[in-house]
Protein backbone atom coordinates (compact mmCIF):
# COMPACT_ATOMS: atom_id res chain seq x y z
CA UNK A 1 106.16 -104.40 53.69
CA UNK A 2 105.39 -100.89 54.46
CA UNK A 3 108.18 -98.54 53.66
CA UNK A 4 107.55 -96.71 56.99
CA UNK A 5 108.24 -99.35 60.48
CA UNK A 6 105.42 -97.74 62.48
CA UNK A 7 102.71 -97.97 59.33
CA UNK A 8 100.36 -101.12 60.83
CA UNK A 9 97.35 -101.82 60.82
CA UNK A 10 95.65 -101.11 63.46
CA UNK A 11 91.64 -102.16 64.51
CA UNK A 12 90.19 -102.24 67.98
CA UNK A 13 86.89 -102.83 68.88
CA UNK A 14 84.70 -99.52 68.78
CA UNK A 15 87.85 -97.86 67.17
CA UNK A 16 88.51 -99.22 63.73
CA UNK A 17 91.62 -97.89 61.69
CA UNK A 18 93.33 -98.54 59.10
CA UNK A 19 96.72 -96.56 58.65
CA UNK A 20 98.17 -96.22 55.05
CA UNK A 21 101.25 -94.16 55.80
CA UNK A 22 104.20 -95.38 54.94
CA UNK A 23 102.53 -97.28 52.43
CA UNK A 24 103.41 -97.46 48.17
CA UNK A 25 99.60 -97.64 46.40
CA UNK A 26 99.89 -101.06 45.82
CA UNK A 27 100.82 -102.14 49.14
CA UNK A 28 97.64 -100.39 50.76
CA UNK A 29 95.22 -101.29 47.94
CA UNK A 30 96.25 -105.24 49.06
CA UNK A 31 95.94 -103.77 52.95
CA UNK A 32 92.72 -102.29 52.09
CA UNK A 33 90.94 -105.35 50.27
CA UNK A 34 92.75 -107.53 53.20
CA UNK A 35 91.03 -105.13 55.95
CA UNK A 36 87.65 -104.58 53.96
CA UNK A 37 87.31 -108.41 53.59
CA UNK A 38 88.33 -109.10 57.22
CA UNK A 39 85.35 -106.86 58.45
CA UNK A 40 82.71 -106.79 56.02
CA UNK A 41 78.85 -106.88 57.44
CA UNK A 42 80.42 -105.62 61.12
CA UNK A 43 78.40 -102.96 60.91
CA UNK A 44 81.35 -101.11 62.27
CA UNK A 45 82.77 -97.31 61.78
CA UNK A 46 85.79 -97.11 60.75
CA UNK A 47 88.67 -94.59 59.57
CA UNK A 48 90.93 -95.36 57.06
CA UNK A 49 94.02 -92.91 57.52
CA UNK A 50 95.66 -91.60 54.26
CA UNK A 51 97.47 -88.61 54.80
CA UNK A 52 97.20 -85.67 52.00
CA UNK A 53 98.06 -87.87 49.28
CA UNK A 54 95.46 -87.17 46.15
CA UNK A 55 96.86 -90.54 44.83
CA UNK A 56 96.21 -92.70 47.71
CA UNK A 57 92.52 -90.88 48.82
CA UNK A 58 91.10 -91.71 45.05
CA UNK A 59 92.42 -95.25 45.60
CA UNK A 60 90.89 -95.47 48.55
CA UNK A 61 87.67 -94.28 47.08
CA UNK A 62 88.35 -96.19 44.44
CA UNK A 63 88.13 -99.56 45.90
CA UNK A 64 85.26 -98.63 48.43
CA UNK A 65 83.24 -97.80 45.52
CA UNK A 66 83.90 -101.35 43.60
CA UNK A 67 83.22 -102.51 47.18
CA UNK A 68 79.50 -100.68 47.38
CA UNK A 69 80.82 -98.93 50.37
CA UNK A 70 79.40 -95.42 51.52
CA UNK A 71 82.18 -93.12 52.58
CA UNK A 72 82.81 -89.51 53.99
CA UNK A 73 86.33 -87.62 53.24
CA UNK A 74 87.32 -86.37 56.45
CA UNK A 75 85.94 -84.83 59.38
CA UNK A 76 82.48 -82.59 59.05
CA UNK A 77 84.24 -79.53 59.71
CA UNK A 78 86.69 -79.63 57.28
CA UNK A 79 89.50 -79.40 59.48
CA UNK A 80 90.87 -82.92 58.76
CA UNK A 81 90.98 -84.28 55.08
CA UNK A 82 93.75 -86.96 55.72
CA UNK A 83 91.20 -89.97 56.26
CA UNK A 84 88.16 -91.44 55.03
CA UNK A 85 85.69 -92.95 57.29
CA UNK A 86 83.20 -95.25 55.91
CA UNK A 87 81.30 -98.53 57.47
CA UNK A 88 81.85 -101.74 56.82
């Protein structure tokens, strides 16, 4: 369980998330796969929210990569660096 009550998972149609606060790395690697696997070949956007933690971004990148997944850190501006969006 996540540590934090109001980390969920979240997905709606035409706004897919998945939020990792709250989360230890191994919890949200297991969300992640669980998530990936539940919407692969969608075709859908979708953010995946980690907050500034180095550790959990380069997991996240980690497992989109064994996943063949393209990904963007963050918003084009630079502003916003705690997500990743990518498409399943």
């Amino acid at each position: 369980m996540p540590r934090n009550r109001r980390s969920q998972r979240h997905y709606s149609r035409g706004d897919l998330k998945l939020d990792l606060h709250g989360f230890h790395i191994e919890e949200a690697r297991k969300a992640l796969t669980e998530f990936i696997e539940s919407f692969y070949n969608s075709e859908e956007e979708c953010d995946i929210i980690t907050g500034n933690s180095i550790k959990m971004k380069m997991m996240v990148k980690e497992v989109l990569t064994e996943y063949k997944m393209e990904f963007r850190e963050g918003d084009l501006l630079g502003n916003n660096s705690g997500y990743i969006k990518t498409w399943l």
